[in-house]
N, C-alpha and C. Protein backbone atom coordinates (compact mmCIF):
# COMPACT_ATOMS: atom_id res chain seq x y z
N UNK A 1 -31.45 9.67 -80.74
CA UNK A 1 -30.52 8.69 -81.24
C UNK A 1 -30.21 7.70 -80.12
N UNK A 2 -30.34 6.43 -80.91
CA UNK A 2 -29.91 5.34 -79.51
C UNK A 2 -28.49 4.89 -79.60
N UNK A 3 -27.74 5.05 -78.19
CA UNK A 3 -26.74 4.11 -78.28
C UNK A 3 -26.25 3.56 -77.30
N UNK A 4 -25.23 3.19 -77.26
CA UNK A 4 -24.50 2.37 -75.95
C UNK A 4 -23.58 3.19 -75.51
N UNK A 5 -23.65 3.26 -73.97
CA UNK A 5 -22.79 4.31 -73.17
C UNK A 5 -22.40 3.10 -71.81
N UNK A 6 -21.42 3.93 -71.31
CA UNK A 6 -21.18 2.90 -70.03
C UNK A 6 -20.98 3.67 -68.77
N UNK A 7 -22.04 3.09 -67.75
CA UNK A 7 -22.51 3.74 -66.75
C UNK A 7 -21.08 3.53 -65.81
N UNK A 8 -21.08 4.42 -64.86
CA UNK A 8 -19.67 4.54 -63.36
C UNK A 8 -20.65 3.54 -62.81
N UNK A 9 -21.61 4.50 -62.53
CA UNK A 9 -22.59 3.79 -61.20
C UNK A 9 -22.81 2.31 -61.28
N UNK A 10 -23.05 1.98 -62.78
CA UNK A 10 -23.74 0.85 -62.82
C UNK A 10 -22.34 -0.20 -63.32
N UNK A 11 -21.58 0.03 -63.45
CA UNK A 11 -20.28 -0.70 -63.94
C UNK A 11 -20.85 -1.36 -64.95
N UNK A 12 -21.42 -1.18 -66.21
CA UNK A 12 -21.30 -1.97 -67.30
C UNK A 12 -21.88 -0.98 -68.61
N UNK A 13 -22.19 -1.77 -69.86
CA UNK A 13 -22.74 -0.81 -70.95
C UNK A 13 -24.33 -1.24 -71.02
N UNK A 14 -24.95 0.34 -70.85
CA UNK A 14 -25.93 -0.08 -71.53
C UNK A 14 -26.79 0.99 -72.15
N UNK A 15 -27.92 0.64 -72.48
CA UNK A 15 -28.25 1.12 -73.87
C UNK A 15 -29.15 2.50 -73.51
N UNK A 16 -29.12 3.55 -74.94
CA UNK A 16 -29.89 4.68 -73.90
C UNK A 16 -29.65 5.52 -75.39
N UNK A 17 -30.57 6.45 -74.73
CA UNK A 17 -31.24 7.42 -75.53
C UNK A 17 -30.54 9.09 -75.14
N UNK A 18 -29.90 9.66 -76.16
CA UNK A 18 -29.33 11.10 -75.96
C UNK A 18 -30.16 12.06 -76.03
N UNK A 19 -29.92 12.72 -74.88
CA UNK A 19 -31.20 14.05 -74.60
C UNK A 19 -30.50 15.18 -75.13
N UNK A 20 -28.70 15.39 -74.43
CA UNK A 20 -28.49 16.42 -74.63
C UNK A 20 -26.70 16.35 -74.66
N UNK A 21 -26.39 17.63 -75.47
CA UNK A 21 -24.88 17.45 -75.49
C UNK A 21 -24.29 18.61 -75.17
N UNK A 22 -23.40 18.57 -74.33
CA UNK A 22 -22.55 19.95 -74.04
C UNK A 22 -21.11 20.15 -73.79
N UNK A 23 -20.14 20.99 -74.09
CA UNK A 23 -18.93 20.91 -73.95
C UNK A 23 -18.71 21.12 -72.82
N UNK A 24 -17.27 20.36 -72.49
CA UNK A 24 -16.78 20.82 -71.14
C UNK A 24 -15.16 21.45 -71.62
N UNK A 25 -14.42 21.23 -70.93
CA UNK A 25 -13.23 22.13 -71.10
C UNK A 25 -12.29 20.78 -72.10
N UNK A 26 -12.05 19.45 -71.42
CA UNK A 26 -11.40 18.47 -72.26
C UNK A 26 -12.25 17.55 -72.94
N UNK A 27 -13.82 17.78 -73.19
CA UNK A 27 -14.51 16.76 -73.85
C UNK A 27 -16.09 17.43 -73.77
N UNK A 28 -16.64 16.26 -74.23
CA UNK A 28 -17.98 16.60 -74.34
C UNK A 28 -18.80 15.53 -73.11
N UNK A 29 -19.96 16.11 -72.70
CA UNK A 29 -20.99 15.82 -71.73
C UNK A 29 -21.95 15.21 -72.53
N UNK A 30 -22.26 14.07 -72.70
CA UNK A 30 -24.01 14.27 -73.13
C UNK A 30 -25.44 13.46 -72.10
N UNK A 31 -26.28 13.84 -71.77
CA UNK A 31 -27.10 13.70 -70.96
C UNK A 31 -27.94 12.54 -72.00
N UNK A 32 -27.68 11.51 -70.90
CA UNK A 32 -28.63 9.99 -71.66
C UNK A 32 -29.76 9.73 -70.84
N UNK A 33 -30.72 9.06 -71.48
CA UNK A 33 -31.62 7.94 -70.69
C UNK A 33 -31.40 6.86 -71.00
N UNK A 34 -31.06 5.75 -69.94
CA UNK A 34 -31.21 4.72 -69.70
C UNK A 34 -32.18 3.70 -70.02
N UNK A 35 -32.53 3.51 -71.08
CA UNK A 35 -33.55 2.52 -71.20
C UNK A 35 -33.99 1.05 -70.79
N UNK A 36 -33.41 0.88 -70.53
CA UNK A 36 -33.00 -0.31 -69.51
C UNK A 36 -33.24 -0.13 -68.04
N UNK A 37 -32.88 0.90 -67.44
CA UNK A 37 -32.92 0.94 -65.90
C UNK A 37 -33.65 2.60 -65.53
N UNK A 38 -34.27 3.08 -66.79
CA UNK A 38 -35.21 4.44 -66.03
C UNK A 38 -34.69 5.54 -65.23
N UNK A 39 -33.20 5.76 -66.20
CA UNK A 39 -32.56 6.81 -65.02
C UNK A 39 -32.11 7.83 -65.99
N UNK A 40 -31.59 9.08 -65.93
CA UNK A 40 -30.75 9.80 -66.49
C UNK A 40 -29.58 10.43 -66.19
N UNK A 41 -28.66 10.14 -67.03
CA UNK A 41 -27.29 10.44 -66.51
C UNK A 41 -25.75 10.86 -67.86
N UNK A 42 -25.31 10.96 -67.20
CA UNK A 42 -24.32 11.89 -67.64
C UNK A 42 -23.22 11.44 -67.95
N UNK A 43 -22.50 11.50 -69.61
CA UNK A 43 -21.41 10.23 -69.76
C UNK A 43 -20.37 11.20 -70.48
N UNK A 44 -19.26 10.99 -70.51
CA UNK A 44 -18.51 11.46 -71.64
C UNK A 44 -18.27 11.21 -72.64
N UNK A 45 -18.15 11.64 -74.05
CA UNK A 45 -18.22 11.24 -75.27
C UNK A 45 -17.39 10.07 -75.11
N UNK A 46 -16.35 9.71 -74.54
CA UNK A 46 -15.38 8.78 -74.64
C UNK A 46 -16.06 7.41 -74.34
N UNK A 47 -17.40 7.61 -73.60
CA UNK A 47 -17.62 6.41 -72.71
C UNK A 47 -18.78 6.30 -73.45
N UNK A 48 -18.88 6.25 -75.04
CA UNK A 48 -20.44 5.90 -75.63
C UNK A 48 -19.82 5.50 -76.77
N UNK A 49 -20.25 4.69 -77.47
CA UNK A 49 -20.53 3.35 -78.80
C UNK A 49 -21.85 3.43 -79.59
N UNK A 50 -21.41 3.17 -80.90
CA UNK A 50 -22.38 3.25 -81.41
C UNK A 50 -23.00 1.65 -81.02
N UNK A 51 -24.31 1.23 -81.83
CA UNK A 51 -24.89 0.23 -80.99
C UNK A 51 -24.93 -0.85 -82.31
N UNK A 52 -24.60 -2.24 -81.61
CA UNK A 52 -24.54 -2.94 -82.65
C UNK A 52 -26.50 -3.76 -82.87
N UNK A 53 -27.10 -3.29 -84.21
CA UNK A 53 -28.66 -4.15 -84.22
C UNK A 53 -28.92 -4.75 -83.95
N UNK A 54 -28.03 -5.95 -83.38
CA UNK A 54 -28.41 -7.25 -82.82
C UNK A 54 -29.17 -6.72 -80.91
N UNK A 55 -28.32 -6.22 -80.34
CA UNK A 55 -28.68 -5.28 -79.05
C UNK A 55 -29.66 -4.21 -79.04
N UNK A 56 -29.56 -3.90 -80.17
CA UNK A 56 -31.21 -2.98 -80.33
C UNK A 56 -32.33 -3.82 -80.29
N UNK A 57 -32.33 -4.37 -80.43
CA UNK A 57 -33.83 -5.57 -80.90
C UNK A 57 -34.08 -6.02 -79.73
N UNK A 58 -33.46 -6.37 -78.41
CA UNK A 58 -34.07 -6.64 -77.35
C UNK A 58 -34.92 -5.58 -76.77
N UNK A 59 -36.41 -5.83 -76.90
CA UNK A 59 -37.54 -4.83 -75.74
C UNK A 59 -36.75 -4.04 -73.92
N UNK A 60 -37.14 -2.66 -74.04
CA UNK A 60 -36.42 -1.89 -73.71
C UNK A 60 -37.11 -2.62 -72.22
N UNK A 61 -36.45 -2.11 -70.76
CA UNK A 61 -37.21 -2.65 -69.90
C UNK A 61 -37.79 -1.28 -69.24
N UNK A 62 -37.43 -0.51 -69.64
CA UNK A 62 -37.51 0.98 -69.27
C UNK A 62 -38.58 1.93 -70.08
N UNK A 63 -39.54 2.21 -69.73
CA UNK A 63 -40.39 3.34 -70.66
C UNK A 63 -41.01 4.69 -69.80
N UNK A 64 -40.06 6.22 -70.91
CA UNK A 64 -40.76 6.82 -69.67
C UNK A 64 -42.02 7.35 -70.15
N UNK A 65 -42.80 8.13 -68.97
CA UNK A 65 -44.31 8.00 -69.03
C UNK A 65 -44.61 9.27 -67.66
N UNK A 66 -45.01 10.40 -68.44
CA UNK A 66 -46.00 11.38 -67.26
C UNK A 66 -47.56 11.10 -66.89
N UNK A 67 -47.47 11.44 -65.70
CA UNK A 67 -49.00 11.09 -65.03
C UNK A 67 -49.54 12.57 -65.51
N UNK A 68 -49.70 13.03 -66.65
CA UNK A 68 -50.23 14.23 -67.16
C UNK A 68 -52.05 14.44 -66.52
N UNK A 69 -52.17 15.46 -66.01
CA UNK A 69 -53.45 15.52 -65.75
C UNK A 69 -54.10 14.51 -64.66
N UNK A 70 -53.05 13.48 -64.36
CA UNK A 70 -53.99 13.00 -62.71
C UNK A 70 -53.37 13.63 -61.10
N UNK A 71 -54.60 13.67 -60.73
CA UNK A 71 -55.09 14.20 -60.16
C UNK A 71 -55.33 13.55 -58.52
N UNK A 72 -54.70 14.25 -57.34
CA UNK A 72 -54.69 13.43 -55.96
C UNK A 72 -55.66 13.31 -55.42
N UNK A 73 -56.66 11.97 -54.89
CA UNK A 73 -57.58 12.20 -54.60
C UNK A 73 -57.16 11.75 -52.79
N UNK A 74 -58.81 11.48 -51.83
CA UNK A 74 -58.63 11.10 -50.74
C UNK A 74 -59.74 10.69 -50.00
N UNK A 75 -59.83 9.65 -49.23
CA UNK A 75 -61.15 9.02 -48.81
C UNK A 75 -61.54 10.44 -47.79
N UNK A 76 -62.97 10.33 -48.32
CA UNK A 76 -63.42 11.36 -47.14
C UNK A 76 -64.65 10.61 -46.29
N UNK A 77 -64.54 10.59 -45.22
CA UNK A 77 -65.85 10.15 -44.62
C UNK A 77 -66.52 10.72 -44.01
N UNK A 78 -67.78 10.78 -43.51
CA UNK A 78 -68.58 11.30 -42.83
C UNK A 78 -69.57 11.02 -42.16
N UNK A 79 -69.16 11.03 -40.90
CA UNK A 79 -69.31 10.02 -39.48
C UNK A 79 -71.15 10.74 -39.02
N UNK A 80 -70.83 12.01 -39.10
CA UNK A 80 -72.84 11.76 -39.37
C UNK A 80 -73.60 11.18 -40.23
N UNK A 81 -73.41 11.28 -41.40
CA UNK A 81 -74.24 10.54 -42.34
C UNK A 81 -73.90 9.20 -42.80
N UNK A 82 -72.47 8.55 -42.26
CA UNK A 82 -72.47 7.49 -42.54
C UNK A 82 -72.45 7.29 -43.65
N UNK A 83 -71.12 8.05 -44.39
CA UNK A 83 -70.87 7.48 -45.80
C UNK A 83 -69.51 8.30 -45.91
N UNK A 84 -68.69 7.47 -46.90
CA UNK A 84 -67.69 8.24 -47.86
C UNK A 84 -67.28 8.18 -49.23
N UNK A 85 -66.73 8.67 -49.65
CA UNK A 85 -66.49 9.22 -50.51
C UNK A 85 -65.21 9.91 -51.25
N UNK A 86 -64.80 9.78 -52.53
CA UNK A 86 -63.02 10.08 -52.96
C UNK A 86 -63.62 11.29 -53.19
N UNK A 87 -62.37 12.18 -52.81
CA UNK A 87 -62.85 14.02 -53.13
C UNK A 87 -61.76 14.23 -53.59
N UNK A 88 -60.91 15.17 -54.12
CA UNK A 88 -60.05 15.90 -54.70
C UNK A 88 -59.39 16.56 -53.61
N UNK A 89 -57.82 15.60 -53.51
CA UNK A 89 -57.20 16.58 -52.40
C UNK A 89 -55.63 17.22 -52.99
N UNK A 90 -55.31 18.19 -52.42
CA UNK A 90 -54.03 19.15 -52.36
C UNK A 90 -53.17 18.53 -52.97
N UNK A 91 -52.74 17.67 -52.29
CA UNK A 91 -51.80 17.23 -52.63
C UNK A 91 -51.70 15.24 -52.23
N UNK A 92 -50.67 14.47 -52.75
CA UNK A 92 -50.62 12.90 -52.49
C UNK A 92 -49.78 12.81 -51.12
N UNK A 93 -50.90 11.76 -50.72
CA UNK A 93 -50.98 11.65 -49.66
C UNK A 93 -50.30 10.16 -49.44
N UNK A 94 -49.56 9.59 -48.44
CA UNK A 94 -48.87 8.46 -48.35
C UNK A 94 -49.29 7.44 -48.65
N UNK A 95 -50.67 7.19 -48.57
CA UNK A 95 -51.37 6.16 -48.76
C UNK A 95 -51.01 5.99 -50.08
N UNK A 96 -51.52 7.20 -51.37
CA UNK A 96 -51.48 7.38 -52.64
C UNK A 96 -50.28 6.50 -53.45
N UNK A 97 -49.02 7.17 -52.94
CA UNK A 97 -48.08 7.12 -52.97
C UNK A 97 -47.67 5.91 -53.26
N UNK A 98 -47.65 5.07 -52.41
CA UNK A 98 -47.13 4.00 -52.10
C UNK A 98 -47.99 2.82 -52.69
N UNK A 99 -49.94 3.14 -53.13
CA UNK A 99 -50.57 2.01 -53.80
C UNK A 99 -50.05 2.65 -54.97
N UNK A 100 -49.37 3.77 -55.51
CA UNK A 100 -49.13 3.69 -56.95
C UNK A 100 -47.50 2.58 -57.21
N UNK A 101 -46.93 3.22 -56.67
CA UNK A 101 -45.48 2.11 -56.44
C UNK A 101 -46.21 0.90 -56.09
N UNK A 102 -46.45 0.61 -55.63
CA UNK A 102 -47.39 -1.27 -55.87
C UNK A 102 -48.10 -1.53 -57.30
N UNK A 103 -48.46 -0.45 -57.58
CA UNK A 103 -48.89 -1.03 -58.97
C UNK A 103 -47.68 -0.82 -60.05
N UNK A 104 -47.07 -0.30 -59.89
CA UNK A 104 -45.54 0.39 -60.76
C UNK A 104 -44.96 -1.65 -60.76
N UNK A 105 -44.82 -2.00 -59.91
CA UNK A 105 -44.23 -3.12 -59.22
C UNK A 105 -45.03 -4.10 -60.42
């Protein structure tokens, strides 16, 4: 369900998607995503609105998305034979890292 909640952090309302709801002792918790800014967070029932259609209709700027199944690779070279080559490594490596955030960008 989509609606409008209003962030501490972010001082204003905005729009988001309910994951989850739970009681606390004077209210309820519910765990949102942010569609707009790609975050998840935590509001009190008091601090969410239903959403008026006109504000739904603007394209979300936020979409989330798992890298399911890829896989870290890493230049390998090889100074006798004079060649390299991407091999399959352990784990991401800084280089990785940081050309994926450039392309995120």
């Amino acid at each position: 369900q989509i609606c409008v909640v209003f962030s501490e952090e972010l001082k204003c309302w905005c729009r988001a998607v309910i994951k989850s709801s739970m009681s606390c002792t004077d209210n309820y918790q519910t765990e949102c995503f942010l569609v707009d800014y790609g975050k998840y967070i935590f509001v009190k029932s008091e601090d969410m609105r239903v959403a008026v259609e006109t504000f739904m209709q603007v394209p979300y700027r936020a979409k989330k998305c798992r890298l399911y199944r890829t896989k870290p690779l890493t230049l390998h070279v090889d100074l006798c034979e004079n060649t390299s080559k991407m091999i399959p490594a352990k784990r991401w490596d800084f280089a990785a890292i940081k050309y994926f955030q450039n392309l995120l960008k």
